[in-house]
Protein backbone atom coordinates (compact mmCIF):
# COMPACT_ATOMS: atom_id res chain seq x y z
CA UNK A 1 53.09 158.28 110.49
CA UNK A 2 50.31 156.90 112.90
CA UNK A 3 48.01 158.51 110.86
CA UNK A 4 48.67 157.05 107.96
CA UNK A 5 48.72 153.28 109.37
CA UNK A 6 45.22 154.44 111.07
CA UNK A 7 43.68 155.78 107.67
CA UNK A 8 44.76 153.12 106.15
CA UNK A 9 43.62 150.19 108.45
CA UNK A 10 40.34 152.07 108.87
CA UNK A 11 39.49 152.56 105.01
CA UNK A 12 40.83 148.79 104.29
CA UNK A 13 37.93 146.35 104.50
CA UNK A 14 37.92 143.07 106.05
CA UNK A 15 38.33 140.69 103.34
CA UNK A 16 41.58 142.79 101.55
CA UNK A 17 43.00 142.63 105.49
CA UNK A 18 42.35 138.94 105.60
CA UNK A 19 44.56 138.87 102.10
CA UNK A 20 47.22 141.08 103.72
CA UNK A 21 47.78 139.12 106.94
CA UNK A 22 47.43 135.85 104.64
CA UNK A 23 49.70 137.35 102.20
CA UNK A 24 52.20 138.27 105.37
CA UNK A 25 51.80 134.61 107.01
CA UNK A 26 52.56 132.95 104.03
CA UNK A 27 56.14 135.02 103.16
CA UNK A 28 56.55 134.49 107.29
CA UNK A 29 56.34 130.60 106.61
CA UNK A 30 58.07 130.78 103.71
CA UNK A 31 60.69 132.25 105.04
CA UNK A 32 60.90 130.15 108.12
CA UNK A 33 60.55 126.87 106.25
CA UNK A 34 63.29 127.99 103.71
CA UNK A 35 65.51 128.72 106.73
CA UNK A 36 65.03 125.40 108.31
CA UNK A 37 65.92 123.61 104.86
CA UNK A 38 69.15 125.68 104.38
CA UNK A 39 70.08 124.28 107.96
CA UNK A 40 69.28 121.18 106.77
CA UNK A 41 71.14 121.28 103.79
CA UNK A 42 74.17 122.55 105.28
CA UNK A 43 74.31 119.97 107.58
CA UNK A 44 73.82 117.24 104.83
CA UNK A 45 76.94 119.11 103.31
CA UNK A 46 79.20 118.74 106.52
CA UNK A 47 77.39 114.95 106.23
CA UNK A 48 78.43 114.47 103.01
CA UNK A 49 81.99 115.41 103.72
CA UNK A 50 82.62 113.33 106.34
CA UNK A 51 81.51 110.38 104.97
CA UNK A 52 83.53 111.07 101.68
CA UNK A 53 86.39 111.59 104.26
CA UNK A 54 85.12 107.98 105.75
CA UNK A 55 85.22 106.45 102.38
CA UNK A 56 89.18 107.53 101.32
CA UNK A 57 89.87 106.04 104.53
CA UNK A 58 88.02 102.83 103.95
CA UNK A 59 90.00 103.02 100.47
CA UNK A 60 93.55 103.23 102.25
CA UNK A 61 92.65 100.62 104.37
CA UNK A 62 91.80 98.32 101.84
CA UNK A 63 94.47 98.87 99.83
CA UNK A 64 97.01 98.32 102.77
CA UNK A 65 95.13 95.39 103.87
CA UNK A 66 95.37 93.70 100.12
CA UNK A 67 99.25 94.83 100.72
CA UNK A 68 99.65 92.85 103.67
CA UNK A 69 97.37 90.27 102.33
CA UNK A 70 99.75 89.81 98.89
CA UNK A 71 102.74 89.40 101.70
CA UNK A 72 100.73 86.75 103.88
CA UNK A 73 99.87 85.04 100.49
CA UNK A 74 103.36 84.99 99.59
CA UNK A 75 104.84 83.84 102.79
CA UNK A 76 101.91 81.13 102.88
CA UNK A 77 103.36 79.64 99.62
CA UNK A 78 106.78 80.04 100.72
CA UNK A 79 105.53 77.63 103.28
CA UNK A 80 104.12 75.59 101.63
CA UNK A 81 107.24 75.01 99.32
CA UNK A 82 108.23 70.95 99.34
CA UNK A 83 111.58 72.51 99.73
CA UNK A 84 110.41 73.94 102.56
CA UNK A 85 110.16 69.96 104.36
CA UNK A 86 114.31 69.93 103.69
CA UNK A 87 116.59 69.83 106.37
CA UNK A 88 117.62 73.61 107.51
CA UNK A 89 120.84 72.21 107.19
CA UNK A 90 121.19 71.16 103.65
CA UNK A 91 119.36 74.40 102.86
CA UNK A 92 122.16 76.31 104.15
CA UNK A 93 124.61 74.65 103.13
CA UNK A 94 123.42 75.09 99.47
CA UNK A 95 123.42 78.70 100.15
CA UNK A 96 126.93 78.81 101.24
CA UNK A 97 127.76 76.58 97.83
CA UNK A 98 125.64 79.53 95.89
CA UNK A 99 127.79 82.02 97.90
CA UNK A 100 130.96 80.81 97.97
CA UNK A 101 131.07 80.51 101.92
CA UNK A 102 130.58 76.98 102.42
CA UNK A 103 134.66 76.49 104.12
CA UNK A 104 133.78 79.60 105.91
CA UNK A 105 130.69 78.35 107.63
CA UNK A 106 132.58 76.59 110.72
CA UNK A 107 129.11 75.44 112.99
CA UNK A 108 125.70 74.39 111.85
CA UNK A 109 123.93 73.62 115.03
CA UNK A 110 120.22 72.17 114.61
CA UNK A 111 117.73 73.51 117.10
CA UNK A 112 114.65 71.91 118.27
CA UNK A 113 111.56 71.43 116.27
CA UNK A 114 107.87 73.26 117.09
CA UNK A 115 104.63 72.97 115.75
CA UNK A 116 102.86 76.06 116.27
CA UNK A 117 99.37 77.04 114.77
CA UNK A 118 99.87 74.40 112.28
CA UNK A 119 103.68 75.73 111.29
CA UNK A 120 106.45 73.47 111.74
CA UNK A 121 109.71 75.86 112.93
CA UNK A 122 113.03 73.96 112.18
CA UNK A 123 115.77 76.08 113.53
CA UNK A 124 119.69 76.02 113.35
CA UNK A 125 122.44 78.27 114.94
CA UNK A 126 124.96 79.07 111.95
CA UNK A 127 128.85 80.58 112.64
CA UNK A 128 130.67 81.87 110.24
CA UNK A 129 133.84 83.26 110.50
CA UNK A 130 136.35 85.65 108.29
CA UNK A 131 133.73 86.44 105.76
CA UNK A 132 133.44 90.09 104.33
CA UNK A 133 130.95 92.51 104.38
CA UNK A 134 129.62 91.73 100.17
CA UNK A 135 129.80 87.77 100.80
CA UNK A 136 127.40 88.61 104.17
CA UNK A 137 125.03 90.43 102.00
CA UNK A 138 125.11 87.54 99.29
CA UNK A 139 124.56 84.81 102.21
CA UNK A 140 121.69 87.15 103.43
CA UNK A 141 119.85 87.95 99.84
CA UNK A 142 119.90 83.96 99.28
CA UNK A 143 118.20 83.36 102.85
CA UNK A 144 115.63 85.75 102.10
CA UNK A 145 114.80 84.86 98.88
CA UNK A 146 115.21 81.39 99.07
CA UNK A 147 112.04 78.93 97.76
CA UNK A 148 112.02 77.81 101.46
CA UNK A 149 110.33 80.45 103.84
CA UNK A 150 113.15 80.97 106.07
CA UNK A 151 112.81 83.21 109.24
CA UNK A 152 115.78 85.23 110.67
CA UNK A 153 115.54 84.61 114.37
CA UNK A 154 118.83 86.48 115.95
CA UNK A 155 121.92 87.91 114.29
CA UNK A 156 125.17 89.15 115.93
CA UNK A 157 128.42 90.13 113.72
CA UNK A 158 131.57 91.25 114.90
CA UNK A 159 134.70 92.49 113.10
CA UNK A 160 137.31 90.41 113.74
CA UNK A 161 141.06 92.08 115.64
CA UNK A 162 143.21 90.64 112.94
CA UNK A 163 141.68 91.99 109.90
CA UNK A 164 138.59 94.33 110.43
CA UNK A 165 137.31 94.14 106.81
CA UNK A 166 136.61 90.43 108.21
CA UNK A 167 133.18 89.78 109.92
CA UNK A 168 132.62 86.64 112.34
CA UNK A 169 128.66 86.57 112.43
CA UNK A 170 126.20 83.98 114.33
CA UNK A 171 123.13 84.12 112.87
CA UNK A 172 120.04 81.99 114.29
CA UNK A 173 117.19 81.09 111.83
CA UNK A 174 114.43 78.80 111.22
CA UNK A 175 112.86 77.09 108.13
CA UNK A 176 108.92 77.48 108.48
CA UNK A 177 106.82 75.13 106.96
CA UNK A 178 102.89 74.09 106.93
CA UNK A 179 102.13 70.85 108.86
CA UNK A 180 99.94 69.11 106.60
CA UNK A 181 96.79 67.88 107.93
């Protein structure tokens, strides 16, 4: 085998050996060059993924953030409301009309007003006793979905000894409302 590589390096003249280690450099380059670019390709891959990964998370976030936004929008006009500038009282008291709970309401107790970050918080303590479990849900339902943004602030309900299908709740709640100016 040495022989061969010697009889053949000694019969090859300089220029055709200048072509064969040219020849050999340039498939070493190649090689070298294509090996760097697959790296680099496979690392734009792993790029590329993670940033499409980035993306669907920027999507998610957006659309929760236009979900809370709709709420905030919603509970902004809710404020906003002219009914809204009513007295908590006659508010309630409308409910329990709509409800058929008005007797059954036996306190209405106005709490003091605050302005905070330009909301005006108008609350009221509110007993009502011997009502059942549907007319609760009603009276609830109404509050929530009232015109007026009304806030739920504390709740307590007991059944009462007499008759447990009978519920005595206290509920505490507040009108919210946009100070203008």
């Amino acid at each position: 085998m040495k022989m061969v590589i010697k009889r053949f390096i000694t019969e090859i003249d300089r220029r055709r050996l200048f072509i064969l280690l040219g020849g050999i450099s340039f498939v070493i380059v190649f090689l070298l060059s294509g090996n760097i670019v697959l790296k680099k390709y496979r690392g734009l891959e792993k790029s590329i993924l993670a940033k499409k990964k980035e993306m669907l998370n920027f999507v998610q976030l957006k659309e929760e953030y236009l979900r809370e936004k709709d709420k905030f929008d919603y509970a902004e006009r809710r404020a906003l409301s002219p009914r809204g500038m009513e007295s908590p009282i006659i508010i309630l008291e409308e409910i329990g009309i709509r409800t058929g709970i008005k007797e059954k309401i036996i306190m209405l107790k106005p709490l003091e007003e605050k302005v905070e970050k330009g909301y005006l918080e108008r609350g009221v303590n509110v007993k009502i006793d011997g009502i059942d479990l549907n007319q609760l849900i009603n009276f609830l339902y109404k509050i929530e979905n009232n015109k007026a943004l009304l806030l739920i602030k504390g709740f307590s309900m007991k059944s009462r000894f007499d008759n447990p299908n009978l519920l005595d709740v206290d509920i505490s709640l507040a009108v919210i409302s946009k100070v203008s100016g």
